[in-house]
PDB file of N, CA and C in Angstrom:
ATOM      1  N   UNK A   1     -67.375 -32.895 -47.225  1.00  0.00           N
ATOM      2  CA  UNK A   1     -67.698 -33.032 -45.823  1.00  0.00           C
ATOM      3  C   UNK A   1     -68.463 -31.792 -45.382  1.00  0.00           C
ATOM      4  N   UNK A   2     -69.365 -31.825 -44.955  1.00  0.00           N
ATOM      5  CA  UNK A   2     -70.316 -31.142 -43.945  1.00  0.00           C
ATOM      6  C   UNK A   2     -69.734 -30.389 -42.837  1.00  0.00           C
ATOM      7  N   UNK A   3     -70.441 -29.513 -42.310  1.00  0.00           N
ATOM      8  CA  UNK A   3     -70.959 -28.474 -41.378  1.00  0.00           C
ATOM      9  C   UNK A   3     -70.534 -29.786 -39.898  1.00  0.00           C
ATOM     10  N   UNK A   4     -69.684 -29.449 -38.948  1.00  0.00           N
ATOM     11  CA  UNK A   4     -70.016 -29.960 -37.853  1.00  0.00           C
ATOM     12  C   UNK A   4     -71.030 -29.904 -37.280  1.00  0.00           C
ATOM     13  N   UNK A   5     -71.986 -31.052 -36.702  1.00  0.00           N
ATOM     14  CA  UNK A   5     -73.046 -30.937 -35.682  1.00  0.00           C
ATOM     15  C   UNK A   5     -73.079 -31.930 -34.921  1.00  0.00           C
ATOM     16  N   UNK A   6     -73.810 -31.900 -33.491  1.00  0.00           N
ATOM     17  CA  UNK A   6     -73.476 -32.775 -32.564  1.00  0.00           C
ATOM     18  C   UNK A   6     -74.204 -34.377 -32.795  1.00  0.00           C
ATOM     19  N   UNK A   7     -73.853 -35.266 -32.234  1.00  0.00           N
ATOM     20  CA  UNK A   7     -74.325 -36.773 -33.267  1.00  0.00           C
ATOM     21  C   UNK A   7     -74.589 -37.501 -32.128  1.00  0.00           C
ATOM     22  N   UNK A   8     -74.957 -38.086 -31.170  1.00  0.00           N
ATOM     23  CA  UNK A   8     -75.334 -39.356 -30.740  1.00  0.00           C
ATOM     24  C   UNK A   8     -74.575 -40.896 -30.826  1.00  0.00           C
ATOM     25  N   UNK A   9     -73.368 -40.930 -30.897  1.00  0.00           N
ATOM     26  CA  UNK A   9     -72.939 -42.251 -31.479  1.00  0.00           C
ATOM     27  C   UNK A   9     -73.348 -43.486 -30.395  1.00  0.00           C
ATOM     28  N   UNK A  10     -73.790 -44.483 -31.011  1.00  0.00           N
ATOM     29  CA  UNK A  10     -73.933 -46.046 -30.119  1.00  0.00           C
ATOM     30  C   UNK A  10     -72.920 -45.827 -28.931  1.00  0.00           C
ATOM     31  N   UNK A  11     -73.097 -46.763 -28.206  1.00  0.00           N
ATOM     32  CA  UNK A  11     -72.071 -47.474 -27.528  1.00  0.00           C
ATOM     33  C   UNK A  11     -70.601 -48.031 -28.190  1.00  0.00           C
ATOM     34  N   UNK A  12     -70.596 -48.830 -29.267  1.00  0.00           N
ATOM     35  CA  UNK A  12     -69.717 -49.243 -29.729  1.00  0.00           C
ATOM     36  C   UNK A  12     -68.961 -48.799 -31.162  1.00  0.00           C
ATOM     37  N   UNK A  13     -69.648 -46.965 -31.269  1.00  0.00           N
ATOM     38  CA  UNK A  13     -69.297 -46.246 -32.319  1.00  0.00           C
ATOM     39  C   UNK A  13     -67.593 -46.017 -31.711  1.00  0.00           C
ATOM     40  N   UNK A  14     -67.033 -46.041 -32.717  1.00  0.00           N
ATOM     41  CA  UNK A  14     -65.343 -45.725 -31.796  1.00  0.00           C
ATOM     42  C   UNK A  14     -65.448 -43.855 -32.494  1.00  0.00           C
ATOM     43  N   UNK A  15     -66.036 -43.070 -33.086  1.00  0.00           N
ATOM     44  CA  UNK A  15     -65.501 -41.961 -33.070  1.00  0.00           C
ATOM     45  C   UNK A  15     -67.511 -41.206 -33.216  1.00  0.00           C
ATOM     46  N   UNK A  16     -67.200 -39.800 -33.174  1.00  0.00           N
ATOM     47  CA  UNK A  16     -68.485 -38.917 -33.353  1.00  0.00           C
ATOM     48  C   UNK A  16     -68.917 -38.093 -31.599  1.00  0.00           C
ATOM     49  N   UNK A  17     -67.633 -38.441 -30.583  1.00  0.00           N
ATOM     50  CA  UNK A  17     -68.090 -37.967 -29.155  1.00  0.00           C
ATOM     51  C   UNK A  17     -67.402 -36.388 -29.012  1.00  0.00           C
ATOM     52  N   UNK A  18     -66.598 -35.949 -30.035  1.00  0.00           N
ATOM     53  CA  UNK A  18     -66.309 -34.375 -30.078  1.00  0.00           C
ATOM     54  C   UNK A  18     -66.544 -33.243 -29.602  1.00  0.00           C
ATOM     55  N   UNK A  19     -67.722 -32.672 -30.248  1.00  0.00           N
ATOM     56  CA  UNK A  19     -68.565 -31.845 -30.098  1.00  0.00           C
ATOM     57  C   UNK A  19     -69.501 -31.887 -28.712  1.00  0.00           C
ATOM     58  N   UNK A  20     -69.794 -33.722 -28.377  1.00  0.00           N
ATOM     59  CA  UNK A  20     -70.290 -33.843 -27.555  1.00  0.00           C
ATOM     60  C   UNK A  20     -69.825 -33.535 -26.087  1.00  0.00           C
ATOM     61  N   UNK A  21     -68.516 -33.563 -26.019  1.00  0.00           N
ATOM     62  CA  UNK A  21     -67.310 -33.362 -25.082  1.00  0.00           C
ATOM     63  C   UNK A  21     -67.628 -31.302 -25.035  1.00  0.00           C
ATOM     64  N   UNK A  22     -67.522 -31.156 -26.042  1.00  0.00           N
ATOM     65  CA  UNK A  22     -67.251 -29.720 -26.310  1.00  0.00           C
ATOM     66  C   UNK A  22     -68.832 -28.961 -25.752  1.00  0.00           C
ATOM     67  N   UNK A  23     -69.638 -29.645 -25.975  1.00  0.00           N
ATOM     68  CA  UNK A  23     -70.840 -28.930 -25.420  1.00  0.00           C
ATOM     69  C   UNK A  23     -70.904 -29.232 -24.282  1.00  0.00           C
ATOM     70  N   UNK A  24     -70.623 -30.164 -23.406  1.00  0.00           N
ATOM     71  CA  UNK A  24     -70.847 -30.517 -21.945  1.00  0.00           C
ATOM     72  C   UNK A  24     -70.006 -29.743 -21.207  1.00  0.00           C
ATOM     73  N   UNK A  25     -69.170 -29.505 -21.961  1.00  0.00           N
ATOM     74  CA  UNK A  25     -67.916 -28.511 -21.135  1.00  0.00           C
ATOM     75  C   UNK A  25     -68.231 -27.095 -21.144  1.00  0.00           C
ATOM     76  N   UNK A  26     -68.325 -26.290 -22.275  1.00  0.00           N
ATOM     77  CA  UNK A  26     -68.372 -24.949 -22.702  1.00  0.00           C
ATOM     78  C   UNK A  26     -69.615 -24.582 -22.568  1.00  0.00           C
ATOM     79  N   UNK A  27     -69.450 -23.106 -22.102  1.00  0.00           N
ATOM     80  CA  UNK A  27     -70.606 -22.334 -21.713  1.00  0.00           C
ATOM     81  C   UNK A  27     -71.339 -22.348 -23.369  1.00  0.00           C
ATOM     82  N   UNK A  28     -70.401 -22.087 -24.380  1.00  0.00           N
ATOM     83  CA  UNK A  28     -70.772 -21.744 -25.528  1.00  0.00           C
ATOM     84  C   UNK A  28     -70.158 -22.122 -26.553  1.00  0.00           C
ATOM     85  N   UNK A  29     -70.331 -22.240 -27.880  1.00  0.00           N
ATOM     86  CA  UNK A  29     -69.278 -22.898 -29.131  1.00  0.00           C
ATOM     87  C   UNK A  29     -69.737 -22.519 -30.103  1.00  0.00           C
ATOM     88  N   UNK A  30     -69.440 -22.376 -31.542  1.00  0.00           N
ATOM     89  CA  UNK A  30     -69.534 -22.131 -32.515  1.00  0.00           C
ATOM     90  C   UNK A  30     -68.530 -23.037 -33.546  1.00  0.00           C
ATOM     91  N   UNK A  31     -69.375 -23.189 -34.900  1.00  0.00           N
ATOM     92  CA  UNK A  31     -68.272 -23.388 -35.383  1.00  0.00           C
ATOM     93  C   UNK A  31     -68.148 -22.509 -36.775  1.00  0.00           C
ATOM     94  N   UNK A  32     -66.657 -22.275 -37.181  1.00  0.00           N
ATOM     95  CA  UNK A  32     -66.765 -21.287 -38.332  1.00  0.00           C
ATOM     96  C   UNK A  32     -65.831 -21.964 -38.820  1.00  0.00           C
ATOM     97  N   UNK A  33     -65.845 -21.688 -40.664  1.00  0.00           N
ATOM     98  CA  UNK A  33     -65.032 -21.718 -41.605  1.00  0.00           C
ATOM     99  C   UNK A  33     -63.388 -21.608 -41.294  1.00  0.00           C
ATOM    100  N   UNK A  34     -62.507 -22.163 -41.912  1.00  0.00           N
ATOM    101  CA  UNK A  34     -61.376 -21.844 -41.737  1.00  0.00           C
ATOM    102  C   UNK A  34     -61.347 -20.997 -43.393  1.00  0.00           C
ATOM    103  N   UNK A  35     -59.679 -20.100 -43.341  1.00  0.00           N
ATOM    104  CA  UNK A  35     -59.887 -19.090 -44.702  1.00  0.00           C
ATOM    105  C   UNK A  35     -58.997 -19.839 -45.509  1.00  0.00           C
ATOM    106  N   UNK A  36     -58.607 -20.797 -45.384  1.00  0.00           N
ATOM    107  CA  UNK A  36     -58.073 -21.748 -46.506  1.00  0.00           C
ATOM    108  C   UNK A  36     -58.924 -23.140 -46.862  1.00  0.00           C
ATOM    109  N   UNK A  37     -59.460 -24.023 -45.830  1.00  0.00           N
ATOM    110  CA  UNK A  37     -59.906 -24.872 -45.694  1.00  0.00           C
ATOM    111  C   UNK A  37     -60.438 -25.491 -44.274  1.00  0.00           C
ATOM    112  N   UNK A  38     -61.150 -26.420 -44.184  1.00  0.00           N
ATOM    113  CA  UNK A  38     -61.783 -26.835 -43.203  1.00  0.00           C
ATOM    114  C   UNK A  38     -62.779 -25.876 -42.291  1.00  0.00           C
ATOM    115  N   UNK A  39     -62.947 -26.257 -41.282  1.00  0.00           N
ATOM    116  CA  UNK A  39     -63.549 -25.703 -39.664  1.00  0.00           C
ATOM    117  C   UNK A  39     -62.491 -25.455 -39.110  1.00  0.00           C
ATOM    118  N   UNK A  40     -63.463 -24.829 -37.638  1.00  0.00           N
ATOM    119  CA  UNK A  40     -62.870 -24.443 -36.744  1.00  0.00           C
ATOM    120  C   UNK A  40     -64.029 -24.910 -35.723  1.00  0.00           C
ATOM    121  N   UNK A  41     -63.776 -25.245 -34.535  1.00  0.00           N
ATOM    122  CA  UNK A  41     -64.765 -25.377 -33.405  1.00  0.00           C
ATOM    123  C   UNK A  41     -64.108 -24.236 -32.535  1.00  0.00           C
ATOM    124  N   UNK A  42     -65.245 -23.263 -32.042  1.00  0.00           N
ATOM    125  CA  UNK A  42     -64.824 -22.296 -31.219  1.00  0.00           C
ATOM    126  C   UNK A  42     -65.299 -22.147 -29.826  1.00  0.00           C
ATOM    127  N   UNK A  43     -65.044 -22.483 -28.501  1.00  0.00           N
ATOM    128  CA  UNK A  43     -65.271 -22.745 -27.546  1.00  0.00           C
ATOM    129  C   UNK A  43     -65.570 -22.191 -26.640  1.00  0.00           C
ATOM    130  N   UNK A  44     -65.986 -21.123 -25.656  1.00  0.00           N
ATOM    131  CA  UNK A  44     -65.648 -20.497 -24.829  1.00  0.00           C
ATOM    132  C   UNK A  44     -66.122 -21.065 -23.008  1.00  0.00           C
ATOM    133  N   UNK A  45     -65.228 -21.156 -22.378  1.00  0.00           N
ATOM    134  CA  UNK A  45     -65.178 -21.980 -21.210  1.00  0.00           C
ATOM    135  C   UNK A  45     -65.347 -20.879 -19.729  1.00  0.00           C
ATOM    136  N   UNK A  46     -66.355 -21.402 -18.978  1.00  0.00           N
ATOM    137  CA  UNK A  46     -66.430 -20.438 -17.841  1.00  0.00           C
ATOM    138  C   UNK A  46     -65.286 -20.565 -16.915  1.00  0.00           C
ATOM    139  N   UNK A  47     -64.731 -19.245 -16.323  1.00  0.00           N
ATOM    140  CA  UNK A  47     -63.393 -19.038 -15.156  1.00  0.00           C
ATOM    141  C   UNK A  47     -64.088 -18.757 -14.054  1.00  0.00           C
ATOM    142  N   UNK A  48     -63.557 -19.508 -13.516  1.00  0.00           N
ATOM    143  CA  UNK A  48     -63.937 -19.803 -11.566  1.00  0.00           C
ATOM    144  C   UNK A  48     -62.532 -19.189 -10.965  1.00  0.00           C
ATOM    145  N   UNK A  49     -62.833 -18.311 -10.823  1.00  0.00           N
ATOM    146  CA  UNK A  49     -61.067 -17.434 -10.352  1.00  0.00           C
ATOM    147  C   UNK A  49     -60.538 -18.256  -8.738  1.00  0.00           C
ATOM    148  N   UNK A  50     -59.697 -18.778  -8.491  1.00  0.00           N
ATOM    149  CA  UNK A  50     -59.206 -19.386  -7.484  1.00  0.00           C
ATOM    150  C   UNK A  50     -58.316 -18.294  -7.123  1.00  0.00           C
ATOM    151  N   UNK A  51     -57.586 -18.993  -5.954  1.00  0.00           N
ATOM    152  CA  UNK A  51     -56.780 -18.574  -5.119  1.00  0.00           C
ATOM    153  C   UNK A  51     -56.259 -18.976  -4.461  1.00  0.00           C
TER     154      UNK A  51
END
């Protein structure tokens, strides 16, 4: 299995909307190696400080 990258799925694809979720949201992402196996998707999300 491959490198995560973002994909386009049909309408009636039931999986591949991930990343796509993850980029619409996050200022920024990466993805890196895990040190045993797999990925990691790394995210970082903008703070709107409330009160």
């Amino acid at each position: 299995m491959g490198k995560p990258a973002l994909a386009h799925p049909g309408a009636d694809a039931e999986n591949g909307r991930g990343l796509l979720l993850v980029d619409h949201i996050a200022t920024a992402w990466t993805v890196r190696p895990r040190p045993t196996r797999g990925t990691s998707v790394v995210a970082g999300l903008a703070y709107r400080g409330g009160g």
